[in-house]
Protein backbone atom coordinates (compact mmCIF):
# COMPACT_ATOMS: atom_id res chain seq x y z
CA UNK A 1 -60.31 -21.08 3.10
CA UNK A 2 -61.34 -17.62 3.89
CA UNK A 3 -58.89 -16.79 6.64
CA UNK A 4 -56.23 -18.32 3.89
CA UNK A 5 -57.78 -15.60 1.29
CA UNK A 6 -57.86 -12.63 4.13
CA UNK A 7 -54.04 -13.68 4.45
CA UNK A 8 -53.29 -14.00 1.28
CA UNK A 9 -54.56 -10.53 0.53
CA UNK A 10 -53.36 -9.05 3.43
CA UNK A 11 -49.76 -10.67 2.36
CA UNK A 12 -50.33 -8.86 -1.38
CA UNK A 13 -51.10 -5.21 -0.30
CA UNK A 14 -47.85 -5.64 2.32
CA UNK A 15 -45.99 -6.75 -0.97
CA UNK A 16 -47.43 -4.15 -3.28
CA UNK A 17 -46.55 -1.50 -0.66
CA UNK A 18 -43.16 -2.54 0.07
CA UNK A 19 -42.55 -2.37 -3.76
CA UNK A 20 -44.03 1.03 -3.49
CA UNK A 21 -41.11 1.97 -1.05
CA UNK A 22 -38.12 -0.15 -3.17
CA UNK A 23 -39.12 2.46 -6.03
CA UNK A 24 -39.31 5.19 -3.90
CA UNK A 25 -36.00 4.56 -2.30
CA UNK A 26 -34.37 3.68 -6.07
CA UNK A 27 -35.88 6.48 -7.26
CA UNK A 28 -34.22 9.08 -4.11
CA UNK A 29 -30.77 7.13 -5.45
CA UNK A 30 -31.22 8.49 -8.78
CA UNK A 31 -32.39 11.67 -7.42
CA UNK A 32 -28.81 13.75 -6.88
CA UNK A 33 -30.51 15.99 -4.11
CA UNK A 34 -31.77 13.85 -1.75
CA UNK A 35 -29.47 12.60 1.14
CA UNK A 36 -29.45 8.97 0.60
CA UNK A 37 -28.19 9.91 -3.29
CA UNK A 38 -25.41 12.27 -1.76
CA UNK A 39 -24.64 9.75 0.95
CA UNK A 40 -24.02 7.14 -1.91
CA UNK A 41 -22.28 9.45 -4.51
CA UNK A 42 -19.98 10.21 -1.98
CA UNK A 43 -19.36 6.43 -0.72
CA UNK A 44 -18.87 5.81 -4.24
CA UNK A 45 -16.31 8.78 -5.01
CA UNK A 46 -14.28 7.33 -1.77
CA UNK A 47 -14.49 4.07 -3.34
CA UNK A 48 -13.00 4.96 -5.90
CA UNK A 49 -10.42 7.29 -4.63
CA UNK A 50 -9.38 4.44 -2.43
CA UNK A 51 -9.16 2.10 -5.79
CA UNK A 52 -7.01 4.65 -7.07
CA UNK A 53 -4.99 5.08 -4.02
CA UNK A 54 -4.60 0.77 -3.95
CA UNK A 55 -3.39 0.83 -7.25
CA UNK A 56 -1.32 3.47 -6.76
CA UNK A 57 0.61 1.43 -3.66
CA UNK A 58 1.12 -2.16 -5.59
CA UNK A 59 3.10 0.23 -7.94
CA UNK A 60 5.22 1.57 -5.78
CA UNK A 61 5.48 -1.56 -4.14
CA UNK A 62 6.22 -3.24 -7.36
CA UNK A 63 8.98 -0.69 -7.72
CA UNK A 64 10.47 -1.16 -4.37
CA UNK A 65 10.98 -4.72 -4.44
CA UNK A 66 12.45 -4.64 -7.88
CA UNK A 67 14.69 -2.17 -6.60
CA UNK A 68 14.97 -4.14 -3.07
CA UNK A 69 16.35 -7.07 -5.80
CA UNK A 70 18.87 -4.89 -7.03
CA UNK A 71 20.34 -3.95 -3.51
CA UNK A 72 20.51 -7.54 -2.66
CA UNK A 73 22.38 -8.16 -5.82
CA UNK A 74 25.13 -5.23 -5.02
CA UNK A 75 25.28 -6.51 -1.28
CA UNK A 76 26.10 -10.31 -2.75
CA UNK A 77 28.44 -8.72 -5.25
CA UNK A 78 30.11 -6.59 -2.67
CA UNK A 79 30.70 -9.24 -0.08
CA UNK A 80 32.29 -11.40 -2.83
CA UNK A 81 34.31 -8.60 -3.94
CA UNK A 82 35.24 -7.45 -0.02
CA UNK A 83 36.24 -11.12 0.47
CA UNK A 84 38.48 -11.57 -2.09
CA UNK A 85 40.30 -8.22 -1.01
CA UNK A 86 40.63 -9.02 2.29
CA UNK A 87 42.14 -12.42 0.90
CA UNK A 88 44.43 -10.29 -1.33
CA UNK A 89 45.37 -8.40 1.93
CA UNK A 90 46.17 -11.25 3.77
CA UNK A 91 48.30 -12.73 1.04
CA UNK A 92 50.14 -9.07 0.41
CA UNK A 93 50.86 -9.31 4.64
């Protein structure tokens, strides 16, 4: 029972004092001068550049395959439209 309590208590102060270093380390987050905080400000600034940039792109894309469509369309209407002249041609011959 007492090497369970010298354990247990041993187990506590390694708790208490990692706790002591989670605040410390959420508390150099918060802090904007400390190099973890700039490290993370800056991940999160590319992060959201990067969003931006993503967002940007599916536009564009968006915008290219609607106008992609529209190409296809012409081609399809052009084909049908060279056809029938070259039948025209042929008949005229």
């Amino acid at each position: 029972v007492a090497a369970l309590q010298d354990e247990k208590n041993s187990l506590m102060s390694e708790n208490e004092i990692m706790n002591d270093r989670l605040e410390q380390l959420d508390d150099s987050i918060d802090d904007p001068n400390t190099v973890v905080a700039k490290k993370y400000f800056h991940a999160q600034l590319q992060l959201e550049q990067l969003q931006e940039e993503n967002f940007r792109l599916e536009a564009a894309k968006d915008d290219y395959r609607v106008h992609c469509e529209d190409l296809e369309k012409q081609l399809i209407e052009l084909q049908h439209r060279n056809n029938e002249l070259t039948s025209l041609a042929e008949e005229s011959r």
